[in-house]
PDB file of N, CA and C in Angstrom:
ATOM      1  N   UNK A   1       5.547   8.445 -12.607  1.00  0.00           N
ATOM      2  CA  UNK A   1       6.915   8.316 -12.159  1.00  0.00           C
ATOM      3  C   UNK A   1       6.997   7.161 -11.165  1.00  0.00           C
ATOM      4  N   UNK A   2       8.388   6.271 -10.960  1.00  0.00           N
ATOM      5  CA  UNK A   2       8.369   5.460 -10.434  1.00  0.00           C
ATOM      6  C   UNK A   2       9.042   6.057  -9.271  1.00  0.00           C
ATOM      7  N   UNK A   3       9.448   5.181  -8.361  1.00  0.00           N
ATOM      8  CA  UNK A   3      10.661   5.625  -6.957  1.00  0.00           C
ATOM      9  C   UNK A   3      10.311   4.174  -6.690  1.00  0.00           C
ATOM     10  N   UNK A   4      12.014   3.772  -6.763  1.00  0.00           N
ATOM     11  CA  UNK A   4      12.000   2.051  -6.008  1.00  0.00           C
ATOM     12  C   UNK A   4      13.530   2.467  -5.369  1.00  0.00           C
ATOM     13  N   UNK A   5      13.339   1.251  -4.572  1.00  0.00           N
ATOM     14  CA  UNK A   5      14.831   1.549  -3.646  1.00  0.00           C
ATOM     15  C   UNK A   5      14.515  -0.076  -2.376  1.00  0.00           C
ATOM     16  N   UNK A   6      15.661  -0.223  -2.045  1.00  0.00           N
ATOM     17  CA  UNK A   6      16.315  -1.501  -1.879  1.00  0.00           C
ATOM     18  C   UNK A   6      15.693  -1.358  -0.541  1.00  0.00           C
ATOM     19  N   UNK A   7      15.203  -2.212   0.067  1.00  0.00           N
ATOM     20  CA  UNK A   7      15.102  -3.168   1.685  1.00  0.00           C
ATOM     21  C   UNK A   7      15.419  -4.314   2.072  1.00  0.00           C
ATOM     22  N   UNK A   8      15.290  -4.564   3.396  1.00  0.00           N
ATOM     23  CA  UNK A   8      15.841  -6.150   3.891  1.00  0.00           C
ATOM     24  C   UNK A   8      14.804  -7.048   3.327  1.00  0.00           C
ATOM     25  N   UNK A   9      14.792  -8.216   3.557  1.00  0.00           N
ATOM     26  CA  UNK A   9      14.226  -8.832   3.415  1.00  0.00           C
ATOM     27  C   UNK A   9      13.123  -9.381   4.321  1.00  0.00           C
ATOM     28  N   UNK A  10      13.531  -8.815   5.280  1.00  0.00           N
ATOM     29  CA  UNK A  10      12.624  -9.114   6.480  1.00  0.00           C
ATOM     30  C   UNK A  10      11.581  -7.984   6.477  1.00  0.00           C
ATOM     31  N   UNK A  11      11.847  -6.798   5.732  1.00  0.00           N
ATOM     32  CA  UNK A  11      11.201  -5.851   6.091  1.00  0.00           C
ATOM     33  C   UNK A  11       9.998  -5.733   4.872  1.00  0.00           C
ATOM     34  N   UNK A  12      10.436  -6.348   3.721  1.00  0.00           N
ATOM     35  CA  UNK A  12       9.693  -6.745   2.829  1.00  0.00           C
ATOM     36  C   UNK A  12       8.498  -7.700   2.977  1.00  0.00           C
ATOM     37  N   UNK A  13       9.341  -8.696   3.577  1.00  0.00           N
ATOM     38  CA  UNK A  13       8.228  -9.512   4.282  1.00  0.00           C
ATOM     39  C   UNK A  13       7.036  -9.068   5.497  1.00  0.00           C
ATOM     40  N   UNK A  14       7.720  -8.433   6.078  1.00  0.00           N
ATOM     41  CA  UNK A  14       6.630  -7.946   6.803  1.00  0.00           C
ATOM     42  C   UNK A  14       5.339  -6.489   6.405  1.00  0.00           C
ATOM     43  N   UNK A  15       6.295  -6.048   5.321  1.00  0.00           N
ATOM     44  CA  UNK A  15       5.013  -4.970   4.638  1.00  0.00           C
ATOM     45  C   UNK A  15       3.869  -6.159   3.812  1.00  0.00           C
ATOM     46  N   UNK A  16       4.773  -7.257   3.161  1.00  0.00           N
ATOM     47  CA  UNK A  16       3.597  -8.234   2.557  1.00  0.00           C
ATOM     48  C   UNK A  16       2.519  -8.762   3.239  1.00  0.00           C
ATOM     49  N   UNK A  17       2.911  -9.221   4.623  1.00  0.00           N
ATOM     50  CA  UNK A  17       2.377  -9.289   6.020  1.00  0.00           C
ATOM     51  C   UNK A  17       1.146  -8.582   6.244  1.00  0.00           C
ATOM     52  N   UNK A  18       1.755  -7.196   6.039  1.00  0.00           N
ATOM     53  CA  UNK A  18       0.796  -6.379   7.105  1.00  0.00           C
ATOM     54  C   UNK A  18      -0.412  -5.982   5.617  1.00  0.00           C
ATOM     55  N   UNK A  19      -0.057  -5.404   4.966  1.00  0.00           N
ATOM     56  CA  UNK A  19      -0.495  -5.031   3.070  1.00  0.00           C
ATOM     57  C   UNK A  19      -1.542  -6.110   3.028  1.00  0.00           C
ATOM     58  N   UNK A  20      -1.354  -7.707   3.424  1.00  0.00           N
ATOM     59  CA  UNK A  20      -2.607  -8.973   3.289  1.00  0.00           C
ATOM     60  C   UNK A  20      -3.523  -8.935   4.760  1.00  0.00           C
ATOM     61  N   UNK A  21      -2.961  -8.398   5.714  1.00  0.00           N
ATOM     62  CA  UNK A  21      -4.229  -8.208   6.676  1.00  0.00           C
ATOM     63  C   UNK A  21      -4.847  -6.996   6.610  1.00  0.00           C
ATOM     64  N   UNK A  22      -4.170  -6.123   6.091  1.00  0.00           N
ATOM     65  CA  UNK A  22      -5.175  -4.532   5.624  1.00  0.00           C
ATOM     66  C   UNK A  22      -5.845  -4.985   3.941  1.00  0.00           C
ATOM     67  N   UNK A  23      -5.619  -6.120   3.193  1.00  0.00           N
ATOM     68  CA  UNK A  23      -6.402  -6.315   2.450  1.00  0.00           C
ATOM     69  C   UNK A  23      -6.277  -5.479   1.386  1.00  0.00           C
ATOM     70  N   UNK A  24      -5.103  -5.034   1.230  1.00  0.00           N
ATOM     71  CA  UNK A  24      -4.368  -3.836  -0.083  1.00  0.00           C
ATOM     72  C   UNK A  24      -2.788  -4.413  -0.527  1.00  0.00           C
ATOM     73  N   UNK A  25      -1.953  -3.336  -0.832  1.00  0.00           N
ATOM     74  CA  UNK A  25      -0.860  -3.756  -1.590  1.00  0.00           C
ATOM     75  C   UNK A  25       0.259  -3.316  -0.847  1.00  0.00           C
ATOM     76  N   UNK A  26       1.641  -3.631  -1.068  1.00  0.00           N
ATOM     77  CA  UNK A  26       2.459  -3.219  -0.357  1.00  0.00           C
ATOM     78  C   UNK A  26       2.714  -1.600  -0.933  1.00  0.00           C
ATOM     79  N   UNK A  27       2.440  -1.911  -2.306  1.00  0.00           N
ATOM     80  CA  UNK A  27       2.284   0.356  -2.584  1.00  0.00           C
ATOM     81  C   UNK A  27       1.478   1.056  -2.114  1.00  0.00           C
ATOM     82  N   UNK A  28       0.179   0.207  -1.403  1.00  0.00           N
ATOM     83  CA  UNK A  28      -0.784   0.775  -0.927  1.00  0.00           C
ATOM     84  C   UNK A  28      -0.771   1.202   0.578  1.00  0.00           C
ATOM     85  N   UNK A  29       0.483   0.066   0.981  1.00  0.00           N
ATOM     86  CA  UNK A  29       0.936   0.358   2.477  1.00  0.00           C
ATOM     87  C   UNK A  29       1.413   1.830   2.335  1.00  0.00           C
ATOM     88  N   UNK A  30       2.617   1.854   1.247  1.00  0.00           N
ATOM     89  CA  UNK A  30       3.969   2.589   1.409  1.00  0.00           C
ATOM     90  C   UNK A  30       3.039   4.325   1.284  1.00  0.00           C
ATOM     91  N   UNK A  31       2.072   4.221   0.330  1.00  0.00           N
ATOM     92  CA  UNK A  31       1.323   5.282   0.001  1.00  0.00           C
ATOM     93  C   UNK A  31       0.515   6.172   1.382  1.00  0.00           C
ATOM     94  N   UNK A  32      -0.004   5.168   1.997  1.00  0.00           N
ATOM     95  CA  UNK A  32      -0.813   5.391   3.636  1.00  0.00           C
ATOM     96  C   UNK A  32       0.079   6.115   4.365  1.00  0.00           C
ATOM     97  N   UNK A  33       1.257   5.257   4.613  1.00  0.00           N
ATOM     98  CA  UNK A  33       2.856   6.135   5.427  1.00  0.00           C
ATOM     99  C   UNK A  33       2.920   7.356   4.850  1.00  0.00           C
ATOM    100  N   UNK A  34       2.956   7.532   3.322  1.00  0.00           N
ATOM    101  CA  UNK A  34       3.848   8.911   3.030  1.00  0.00           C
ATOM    102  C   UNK A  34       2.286  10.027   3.613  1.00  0.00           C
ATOM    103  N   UNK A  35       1.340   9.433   3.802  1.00  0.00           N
ATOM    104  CA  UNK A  35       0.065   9.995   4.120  1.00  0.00           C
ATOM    105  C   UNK A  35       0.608  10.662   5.698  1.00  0.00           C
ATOM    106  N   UNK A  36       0.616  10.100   6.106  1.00  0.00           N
ATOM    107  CA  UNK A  36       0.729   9.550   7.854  1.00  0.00           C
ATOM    108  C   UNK A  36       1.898  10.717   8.121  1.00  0.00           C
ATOM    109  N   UNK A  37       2.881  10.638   6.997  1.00  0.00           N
ATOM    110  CA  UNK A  37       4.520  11.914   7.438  1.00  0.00           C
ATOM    111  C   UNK A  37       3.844  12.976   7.274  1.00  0.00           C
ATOM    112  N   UNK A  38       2.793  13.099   6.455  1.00  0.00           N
ATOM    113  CA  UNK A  38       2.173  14.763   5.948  1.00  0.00           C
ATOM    114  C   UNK A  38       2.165  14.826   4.468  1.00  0.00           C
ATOM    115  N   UNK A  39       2.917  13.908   3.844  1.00  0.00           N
ATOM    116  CA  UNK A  39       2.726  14.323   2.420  1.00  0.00           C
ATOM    117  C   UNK A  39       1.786  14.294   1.787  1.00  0.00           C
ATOM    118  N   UNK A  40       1.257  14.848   0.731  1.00  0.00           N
ATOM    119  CA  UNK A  40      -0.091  15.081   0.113  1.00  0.00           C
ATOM    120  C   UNK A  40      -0.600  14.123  -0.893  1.00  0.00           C
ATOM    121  N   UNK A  41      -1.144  13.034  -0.291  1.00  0.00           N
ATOM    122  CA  UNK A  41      -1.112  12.054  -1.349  1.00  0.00           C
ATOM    123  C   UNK A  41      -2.594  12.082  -2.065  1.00  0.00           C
ATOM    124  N   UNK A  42      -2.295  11.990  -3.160  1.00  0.00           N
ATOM    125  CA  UNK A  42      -3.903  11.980  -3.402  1.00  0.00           C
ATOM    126  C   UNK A  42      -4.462  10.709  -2.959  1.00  0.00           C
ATOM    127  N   UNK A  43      -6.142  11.211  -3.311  1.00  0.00           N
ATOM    128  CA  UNK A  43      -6.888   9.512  -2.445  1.00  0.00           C
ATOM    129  C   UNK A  43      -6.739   8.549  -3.958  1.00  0.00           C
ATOM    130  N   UNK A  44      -6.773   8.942  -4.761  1.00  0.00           N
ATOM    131  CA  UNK A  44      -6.405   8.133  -6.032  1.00  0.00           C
ATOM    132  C   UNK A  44      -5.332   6.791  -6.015  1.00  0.00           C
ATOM    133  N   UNK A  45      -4.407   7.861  -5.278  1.00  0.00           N
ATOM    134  CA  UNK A  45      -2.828   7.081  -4.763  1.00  0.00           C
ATOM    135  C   UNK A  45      -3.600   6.175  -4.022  1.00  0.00           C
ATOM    136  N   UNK A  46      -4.193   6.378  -3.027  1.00  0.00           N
ATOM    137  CA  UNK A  46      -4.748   5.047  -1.767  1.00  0.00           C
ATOM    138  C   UNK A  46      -5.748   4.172  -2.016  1.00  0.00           C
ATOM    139  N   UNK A  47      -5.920   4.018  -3.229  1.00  0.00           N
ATOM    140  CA  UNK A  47      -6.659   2.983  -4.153  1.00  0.00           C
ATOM    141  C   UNK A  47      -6.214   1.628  -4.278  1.00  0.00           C
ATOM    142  N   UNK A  48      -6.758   0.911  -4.069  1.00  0.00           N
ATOM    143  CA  UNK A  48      -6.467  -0.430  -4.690  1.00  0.00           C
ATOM    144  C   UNK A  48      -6.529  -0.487  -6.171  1.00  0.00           C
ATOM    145  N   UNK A  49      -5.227  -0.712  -7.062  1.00  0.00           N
ATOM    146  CA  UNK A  49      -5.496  -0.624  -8.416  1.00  0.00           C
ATOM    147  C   UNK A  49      -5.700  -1.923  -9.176  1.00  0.00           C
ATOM    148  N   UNK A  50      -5.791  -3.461  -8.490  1.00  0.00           N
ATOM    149  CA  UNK A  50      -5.291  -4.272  -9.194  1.00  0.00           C
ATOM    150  C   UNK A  50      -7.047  -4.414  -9.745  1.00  0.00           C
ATOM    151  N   UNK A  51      -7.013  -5.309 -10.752  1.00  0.00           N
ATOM    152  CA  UNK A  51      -8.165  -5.394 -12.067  1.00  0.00           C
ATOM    153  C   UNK A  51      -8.947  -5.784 -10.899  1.00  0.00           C
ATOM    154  N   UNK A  52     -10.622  -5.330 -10.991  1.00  0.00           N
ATOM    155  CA  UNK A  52     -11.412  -5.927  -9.810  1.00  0.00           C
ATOM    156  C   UNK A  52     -11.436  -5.688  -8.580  1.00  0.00           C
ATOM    157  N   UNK A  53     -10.877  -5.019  -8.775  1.00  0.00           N
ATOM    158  CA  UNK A  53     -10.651  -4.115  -6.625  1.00  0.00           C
ATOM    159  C   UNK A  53     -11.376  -2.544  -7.057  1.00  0.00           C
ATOM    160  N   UNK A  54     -11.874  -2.286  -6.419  1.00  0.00           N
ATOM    161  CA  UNK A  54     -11.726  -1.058  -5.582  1.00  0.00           C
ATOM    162  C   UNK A  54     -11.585  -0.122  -4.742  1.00  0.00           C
ATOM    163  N   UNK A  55     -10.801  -0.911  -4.440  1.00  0.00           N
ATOM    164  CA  UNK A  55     -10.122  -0.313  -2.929  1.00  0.00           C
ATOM    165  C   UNK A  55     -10.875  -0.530  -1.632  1.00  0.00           C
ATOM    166  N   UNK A  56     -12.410  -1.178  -1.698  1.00  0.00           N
ATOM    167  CA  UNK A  56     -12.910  -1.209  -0.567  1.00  0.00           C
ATOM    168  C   UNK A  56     -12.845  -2.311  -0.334  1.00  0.00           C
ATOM    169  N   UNK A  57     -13.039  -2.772   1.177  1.00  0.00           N
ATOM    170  CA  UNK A  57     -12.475  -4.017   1.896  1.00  0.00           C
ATOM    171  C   UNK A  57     -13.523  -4.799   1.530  1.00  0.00           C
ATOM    172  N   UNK A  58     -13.239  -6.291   1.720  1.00  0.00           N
ATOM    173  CA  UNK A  58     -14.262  -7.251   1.306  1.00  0.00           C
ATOM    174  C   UNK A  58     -15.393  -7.009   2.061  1.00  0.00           C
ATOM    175  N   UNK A  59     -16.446  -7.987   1.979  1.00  0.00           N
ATOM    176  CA  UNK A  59     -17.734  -7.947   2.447  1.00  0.00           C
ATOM    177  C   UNK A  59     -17.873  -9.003   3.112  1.00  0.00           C
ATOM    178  N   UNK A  60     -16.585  -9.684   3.183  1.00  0.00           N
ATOM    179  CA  UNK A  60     -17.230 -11.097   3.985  1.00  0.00           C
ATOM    180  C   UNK A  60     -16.678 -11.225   5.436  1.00  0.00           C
TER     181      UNK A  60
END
């Protein structure tokens, strides 16, 4: 299932921001938060999914 919904633009920008110094995605941000309110996210959800990631931070 999807869930999308509208933000500023500034606020977009700054999840892109923050998503490239945590070294994940901006779904990967939004996923951490719904973590953080209490919701039950699986750790699956807090994966890095793109081809070649696995979610763990670089090595360099």
């Amino acid at each position: 299932m999807t869930v999308s919904f509208p933000v500023s633009e500034s606020l977009h920008y700054a999840l892109k921001i923050r998503a490239a110094q945590e070294r994940t995605t901006v779904r990967g941000m939004m996923m951490k938060g719904l973590k953080l309110v209490g919701l039950d996210v699986p750790e699956a959800d807090l994966l890095d999914r793109r081809p070649g990631r696995s979610g763990r931070k670089d090595r360099t």
